[in-house]
Protein backbone atom coordinates (compact mmCIF):
# COMPACT_ATOMS: atom_id res chain seq x y z
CA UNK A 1 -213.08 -5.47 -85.67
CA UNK A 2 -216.30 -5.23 -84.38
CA UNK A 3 -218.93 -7.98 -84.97
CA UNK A 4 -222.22 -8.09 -84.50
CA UNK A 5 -225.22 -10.85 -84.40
CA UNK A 6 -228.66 -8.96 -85.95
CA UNK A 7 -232.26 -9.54 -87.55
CA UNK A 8 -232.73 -7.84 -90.69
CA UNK A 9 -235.55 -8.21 -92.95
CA UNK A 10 -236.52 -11.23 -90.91
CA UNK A 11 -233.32 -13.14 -91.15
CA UNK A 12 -230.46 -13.23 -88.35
CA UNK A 13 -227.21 -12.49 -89.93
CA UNK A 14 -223.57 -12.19 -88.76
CA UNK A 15 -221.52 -8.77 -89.68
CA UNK A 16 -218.98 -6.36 -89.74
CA UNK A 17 -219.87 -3.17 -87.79
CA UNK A 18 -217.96 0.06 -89.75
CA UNK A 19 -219.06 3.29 -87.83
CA UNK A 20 -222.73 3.27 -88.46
CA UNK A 21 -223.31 0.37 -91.06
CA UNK A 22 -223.14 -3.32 -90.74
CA UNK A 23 -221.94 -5.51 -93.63
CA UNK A 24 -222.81 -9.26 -93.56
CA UNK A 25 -221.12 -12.46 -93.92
CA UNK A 26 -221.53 -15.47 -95.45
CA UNK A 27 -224.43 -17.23 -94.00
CA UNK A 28 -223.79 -19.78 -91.24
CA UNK A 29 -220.99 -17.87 -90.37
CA UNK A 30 -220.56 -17.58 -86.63
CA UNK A 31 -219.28 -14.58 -84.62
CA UNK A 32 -216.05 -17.10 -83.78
CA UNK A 33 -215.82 -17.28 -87.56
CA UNK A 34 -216.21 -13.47 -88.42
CA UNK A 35 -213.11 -12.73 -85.77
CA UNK A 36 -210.54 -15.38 -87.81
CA UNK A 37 -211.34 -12.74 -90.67
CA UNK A 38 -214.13 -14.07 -93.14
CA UNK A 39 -214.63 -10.78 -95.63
CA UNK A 40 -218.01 -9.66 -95.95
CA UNK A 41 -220.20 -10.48 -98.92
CA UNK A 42 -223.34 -8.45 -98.36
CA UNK A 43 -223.92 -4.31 -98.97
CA UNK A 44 -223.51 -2.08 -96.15
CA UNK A 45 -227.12 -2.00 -94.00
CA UNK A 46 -227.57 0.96 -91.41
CA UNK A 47 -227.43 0.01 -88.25
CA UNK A 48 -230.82 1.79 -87.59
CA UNK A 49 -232.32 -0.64 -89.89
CA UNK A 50 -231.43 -3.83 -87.99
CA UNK A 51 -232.59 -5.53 -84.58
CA UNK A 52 -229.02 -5.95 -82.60
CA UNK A 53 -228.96 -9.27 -80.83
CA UNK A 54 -226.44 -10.66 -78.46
CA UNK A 55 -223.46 -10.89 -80.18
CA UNK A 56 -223.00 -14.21 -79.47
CA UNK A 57 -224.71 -17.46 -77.91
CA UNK A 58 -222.51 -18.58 -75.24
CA UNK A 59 -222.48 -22.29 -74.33
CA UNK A 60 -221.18 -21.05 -70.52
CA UNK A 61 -220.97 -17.70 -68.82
CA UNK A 62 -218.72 -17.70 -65.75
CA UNK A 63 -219.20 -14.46 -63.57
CA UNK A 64 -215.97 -13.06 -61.52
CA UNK A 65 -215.89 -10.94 -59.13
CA UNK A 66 -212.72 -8.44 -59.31
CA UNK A 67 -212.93 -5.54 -57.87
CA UNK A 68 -212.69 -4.74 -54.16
CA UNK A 69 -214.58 -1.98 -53.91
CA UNK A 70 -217.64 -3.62 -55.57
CA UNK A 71 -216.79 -6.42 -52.96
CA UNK A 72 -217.00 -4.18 -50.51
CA UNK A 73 -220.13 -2.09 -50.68
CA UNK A 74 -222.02 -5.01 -51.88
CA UNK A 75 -221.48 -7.17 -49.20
CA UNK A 76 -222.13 -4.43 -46.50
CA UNK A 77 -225.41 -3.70 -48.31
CA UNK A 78 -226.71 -7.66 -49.03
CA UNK A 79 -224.96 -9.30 -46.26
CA UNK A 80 -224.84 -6.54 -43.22
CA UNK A 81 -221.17 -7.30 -42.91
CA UNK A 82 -217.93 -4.90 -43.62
CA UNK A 83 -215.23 -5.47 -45.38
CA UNK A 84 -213.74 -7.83 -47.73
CA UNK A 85 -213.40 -11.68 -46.70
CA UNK A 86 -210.21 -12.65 -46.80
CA UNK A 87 -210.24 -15.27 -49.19
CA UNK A 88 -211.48 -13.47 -51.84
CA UNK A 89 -207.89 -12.35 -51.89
CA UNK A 90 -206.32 -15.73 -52.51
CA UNK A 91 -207.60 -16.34 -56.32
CA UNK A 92 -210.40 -14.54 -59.08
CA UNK A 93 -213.67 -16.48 -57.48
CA UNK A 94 -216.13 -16.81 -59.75
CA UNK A 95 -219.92 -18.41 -60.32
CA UNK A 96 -221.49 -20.19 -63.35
CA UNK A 97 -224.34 -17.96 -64.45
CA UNK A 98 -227.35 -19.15 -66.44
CA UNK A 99 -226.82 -19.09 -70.62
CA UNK A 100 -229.85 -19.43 -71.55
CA UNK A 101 -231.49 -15.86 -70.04
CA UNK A 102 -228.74 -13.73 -72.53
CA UNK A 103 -230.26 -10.89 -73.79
CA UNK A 104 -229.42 -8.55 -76.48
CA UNK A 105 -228.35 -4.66 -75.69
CA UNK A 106 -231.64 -2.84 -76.39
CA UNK A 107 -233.89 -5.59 -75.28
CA UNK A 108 -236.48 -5.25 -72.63
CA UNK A 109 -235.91 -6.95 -69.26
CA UNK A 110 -238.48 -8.59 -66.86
CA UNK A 111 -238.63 -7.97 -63.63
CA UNK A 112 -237.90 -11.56 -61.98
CA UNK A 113 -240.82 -13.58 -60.50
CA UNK A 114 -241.04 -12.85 -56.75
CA UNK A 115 -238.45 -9.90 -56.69
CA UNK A 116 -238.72 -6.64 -55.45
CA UNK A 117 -235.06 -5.89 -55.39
CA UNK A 118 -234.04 -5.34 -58.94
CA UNK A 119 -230.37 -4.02 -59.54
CA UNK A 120 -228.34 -3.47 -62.63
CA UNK A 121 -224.09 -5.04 -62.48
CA UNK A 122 -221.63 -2.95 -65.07
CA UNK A 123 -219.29 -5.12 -66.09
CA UNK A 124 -216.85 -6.09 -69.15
CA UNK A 125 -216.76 -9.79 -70.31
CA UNK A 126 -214.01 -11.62 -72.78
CA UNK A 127 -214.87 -14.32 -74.73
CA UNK A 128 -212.99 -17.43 -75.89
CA UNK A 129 -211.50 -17.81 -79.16
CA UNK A 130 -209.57 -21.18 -78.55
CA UNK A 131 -210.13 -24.63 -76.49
CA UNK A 132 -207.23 -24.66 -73.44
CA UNK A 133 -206.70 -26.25 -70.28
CA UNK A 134 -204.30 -25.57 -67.58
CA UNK A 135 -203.11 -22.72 -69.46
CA UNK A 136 -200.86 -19.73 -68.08
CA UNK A 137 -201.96 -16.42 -67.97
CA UNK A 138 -199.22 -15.93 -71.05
CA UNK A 139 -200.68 -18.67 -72.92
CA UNK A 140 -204.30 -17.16 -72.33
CA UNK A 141 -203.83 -13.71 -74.19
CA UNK A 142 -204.12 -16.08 -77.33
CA UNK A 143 -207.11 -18.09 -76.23
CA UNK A 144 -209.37 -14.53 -76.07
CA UNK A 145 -210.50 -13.76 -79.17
CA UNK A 146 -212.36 -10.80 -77.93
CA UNK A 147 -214.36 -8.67 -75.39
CA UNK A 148 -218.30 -7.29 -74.92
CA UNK A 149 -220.50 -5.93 -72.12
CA UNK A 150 -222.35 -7.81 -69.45
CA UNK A 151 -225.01 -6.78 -67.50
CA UNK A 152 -225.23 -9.08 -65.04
CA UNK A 153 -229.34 -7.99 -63.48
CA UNK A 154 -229.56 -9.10 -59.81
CA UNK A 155 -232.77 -9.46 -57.82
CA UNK A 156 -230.85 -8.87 -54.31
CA UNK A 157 -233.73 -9.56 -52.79
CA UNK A 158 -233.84 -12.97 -53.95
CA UNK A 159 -229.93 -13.51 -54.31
CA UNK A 160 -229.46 -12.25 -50.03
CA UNK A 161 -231.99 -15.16 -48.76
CA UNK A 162 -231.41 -17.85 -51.21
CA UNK A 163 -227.46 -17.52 -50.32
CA UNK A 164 -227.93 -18.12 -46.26
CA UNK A 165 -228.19 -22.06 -47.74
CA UNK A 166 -224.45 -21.54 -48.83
CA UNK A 167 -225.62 -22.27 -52.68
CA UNK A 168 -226.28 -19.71 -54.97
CA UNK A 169 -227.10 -16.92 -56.37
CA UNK A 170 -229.90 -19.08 -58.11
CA UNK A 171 -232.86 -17.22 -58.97
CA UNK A 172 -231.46 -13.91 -57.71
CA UNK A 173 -229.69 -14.38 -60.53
CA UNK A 174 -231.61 -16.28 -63.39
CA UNK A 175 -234.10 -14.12 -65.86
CA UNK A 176 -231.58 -11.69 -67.34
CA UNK A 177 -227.93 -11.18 -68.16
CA UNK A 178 -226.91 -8.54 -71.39
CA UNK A 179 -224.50 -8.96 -73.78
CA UNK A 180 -223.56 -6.83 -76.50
CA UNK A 181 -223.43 -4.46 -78.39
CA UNK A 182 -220.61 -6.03 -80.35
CA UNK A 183 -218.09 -8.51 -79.63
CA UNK A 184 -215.02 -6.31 -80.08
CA UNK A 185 -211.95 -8.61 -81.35
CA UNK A 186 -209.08 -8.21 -78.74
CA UNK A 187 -206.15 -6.27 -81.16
CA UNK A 188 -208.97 -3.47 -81.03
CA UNK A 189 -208.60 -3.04 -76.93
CA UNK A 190 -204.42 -3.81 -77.40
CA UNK A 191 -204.08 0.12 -77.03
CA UNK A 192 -205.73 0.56 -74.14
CA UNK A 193 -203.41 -1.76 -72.07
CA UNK A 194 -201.43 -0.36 -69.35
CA UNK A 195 -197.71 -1.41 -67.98
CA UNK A 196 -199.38 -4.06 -65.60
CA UNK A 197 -201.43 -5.66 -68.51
CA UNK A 198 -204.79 -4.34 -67.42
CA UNK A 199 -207.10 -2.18 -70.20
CA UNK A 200 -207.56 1.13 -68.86
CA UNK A 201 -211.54 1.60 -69.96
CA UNK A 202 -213.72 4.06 -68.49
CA UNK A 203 -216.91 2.98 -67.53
CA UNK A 204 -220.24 4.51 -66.76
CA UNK A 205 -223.49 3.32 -65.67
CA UNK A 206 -226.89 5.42 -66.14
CA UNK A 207 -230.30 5.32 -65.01
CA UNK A 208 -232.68 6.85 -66.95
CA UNK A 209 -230.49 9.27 -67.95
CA UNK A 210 -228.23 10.12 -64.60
CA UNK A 211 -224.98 8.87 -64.44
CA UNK A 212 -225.13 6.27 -61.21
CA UNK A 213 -221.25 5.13 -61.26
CA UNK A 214 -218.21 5.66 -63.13
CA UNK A 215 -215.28 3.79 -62.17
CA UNK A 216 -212.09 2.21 -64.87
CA UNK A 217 -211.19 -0.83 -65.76
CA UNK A 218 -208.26 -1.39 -64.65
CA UNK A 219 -209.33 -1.10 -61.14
CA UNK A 220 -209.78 -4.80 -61.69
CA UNK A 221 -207.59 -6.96 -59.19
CA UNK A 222 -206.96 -9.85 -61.81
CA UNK A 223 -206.06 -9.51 -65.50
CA UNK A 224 -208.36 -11.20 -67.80
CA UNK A 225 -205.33 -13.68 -68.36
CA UNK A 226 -205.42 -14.31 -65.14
CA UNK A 227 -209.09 -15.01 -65.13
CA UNK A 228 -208.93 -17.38 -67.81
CA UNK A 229 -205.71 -19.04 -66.24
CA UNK A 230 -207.61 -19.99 -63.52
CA UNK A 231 -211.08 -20.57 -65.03
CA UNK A 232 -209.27 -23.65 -66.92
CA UNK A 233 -207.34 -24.90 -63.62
CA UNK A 234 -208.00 -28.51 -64.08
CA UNK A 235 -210.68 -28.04 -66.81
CA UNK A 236 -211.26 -26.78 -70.28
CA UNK A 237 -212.48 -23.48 -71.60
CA UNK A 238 -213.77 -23.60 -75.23
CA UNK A 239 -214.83 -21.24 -77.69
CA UNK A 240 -217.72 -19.46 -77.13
CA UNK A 241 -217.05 -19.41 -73.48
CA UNK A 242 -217.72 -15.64 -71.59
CA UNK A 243 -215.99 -14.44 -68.62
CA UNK A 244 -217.46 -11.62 -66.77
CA UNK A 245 -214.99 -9.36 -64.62
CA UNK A 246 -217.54 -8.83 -62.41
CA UNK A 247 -218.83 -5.93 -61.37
CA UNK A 248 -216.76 -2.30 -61.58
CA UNK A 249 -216.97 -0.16 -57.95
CA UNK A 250 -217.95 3.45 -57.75
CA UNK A 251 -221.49 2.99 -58.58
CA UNK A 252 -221.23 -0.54 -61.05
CA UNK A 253 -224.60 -1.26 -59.37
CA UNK A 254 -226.73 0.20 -57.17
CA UNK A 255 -226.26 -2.65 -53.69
CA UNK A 256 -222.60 -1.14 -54.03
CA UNK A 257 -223.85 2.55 -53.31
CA UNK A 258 -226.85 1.10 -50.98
CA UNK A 259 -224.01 -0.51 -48.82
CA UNK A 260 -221.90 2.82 -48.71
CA UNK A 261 -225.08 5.41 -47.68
CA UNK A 262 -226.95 3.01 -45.38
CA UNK A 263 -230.37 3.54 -47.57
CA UNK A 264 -231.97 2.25 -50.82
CA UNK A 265 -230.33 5.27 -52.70
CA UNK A 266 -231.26 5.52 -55.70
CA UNK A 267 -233.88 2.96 -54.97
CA UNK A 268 -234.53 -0.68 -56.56
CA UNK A 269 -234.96 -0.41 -60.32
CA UNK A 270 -239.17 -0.79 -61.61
CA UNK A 271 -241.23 -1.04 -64.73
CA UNK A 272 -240.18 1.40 -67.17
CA UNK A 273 -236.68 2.03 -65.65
CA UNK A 274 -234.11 2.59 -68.09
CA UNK A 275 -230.09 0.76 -67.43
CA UNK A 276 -227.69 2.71 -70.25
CA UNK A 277 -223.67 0.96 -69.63
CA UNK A 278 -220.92 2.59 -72.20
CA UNK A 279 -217.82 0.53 -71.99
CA UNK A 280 -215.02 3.29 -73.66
CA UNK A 281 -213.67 1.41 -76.78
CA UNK A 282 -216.54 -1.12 -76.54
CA UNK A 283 -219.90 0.56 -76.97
CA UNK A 284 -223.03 1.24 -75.22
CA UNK A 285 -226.32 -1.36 -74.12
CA UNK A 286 -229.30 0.25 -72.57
CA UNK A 287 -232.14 -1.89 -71.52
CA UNK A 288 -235.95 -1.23 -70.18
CA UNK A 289 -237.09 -2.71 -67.51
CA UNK A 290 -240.71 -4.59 -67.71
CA UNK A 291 -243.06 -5.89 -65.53
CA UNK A 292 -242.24 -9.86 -65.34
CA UNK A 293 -244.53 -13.02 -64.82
CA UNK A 294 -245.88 -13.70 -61.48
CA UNK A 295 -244.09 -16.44 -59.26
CA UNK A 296 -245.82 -20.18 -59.86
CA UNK A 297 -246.74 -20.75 -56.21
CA UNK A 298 -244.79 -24.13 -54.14
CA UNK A 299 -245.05 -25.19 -51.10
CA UNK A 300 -242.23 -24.90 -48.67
CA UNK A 301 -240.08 -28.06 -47.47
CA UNK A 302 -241.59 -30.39 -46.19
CA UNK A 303 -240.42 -31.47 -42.34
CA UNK A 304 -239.90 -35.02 -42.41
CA UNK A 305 -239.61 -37.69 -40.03
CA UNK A 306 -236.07 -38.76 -41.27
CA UNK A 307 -237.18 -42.81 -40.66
CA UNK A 308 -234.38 -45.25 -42.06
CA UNK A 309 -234.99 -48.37 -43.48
């Protein structure tokens, strides 16, 4: 099932996506709701008639970071260092993005205040179905009640100086992150699983029309069990919840391929830039980038005389 969050005629509505119609459900009903199986009551509306929104509003987003090769390039190109650090190895690491800057999968996308850096992140996010805690990756395949895209938009500029405090990425990381088009309930990505529990997607990321990366899936290092196993080490996850995989490699954003030639190639996304990421068995978002608000000016830190009482 596909299910997607829209406007139409003025009024948001929850519904069934069947090729290239939506059907509606029951008002109130929430995207959570419309994956336990609530029929539709409305007609079928074209989706050409209705404003897609993010599928869903997430009360968390946690942000992974899977695969090597992103790991890689990126760091070379933010960081000036090679390789992969070795604890990145030891578990699926991950960062608490910011909810409330979800976008929907055709919406435009401000440049960040400050940045000059702008970058795009191709990545594949599940969502929680059910509250767990200290759950096994076995126990997790229930507790996902389905998948979307994330495009998690970076101002490396930004991201590389605030992270030389050890904190972060903060505003590097704070004015945009997509979701959509549709969360896709999980029995529809079942056939795509390989032996080793990974789904073998394909991926592809284009910028203003040229493809930029292509990479699969199940290059990812950690299942999405796995992911969730940990993310509720010790905690809870609850409904609503989104974990990102992270970025894919072979072009999932453009510091990756910046890192690997040594130059700004292709350069920094602008104004009137285009992102298009199709997620095989998901769906396509494509964003424009806009020209953002300026930066509210603050001082720097103040150097003080550290008295004690």
């Amino acid at each position: 099932m596909r299910i997607a969050t829209y406007l139409y005629q003025g009024r948001r509505h929850c519904g069934v996506v069947d090729d290239t119609v939506v059907h509606a459900l029951p008002d109130e009903t929430s995207p959570l709701d419309a994956a336990a199986g609530v029929p539709p009551v409305g007609p079928a509306v074209p989706l050409t008639d209705v404003r897609l929104l993010p599928p869903l509003e997430p009360p968390t987003i946690r942000d992974f970071v899977t695969f090597e090769e992103h790991v890689e390039g990126v760091r070379r190109s933010v960081d000036g260092v090679g390789g992969v650090p070795d604890a990145w190895y030891d578990a699926p690491t991950f960062y608490f993005t910011n909810p409330y800057a979800v976008v929907g999968p055709y919406d435009d996308v401000p440049v960040p205040p400050g940045a000059q850096v702008l970058d795009f992140e191709l990545e594949v996010a599940a969502v929680i179905g059910r509250e767990g805690r200290d759950l096994t990756p076995e126990q997790a395949r229930d507790h996902i009640v389905g998948y979307t895209i994330l495009n998690d938009w970076s101002a490396r500029d930004l991201q590389s100086r605030e992270m030389q405090v050890r904190l972060g990425p903060c505003k590097g990381k704070d004015t945009a992150a997509t979701l959509g088009p549709y969360l896709v309930t999980a029995d529809e990505l079942e056939p795509y699983r390989d032996p080793d529990g990974f789904l073998r997607l394909a991926l592809t990321a284009e910028v203003n029309g040229e493809v930029v990366g292509r990479d699969l899936l199940s290059n990812m290092s950690w299942t999405f069990e796995e992911m969730v196993a940990y993310a509720s080490r010790g905690t809870v996850v609850r409904p609503g919840d989104v974990l990102g995989s992270g970025t894919c490699g072979n072009g999932g954003c453009l510091a990756e391929l910046w890192g690997v030639r040594g130059e700004q190639s292709p350069p920094p996304l602008k104004p009137g830039d285009t992102v298009t990421l199709t997620v095989e068995g998901i769906g396509t978002v494509s964003n424009t980038v806009v020209t953002g608000a300026a930066p509210v000016p603050l001082p720097t830190a103040r150097r003080r005389t550290r008295e004690r009482p």
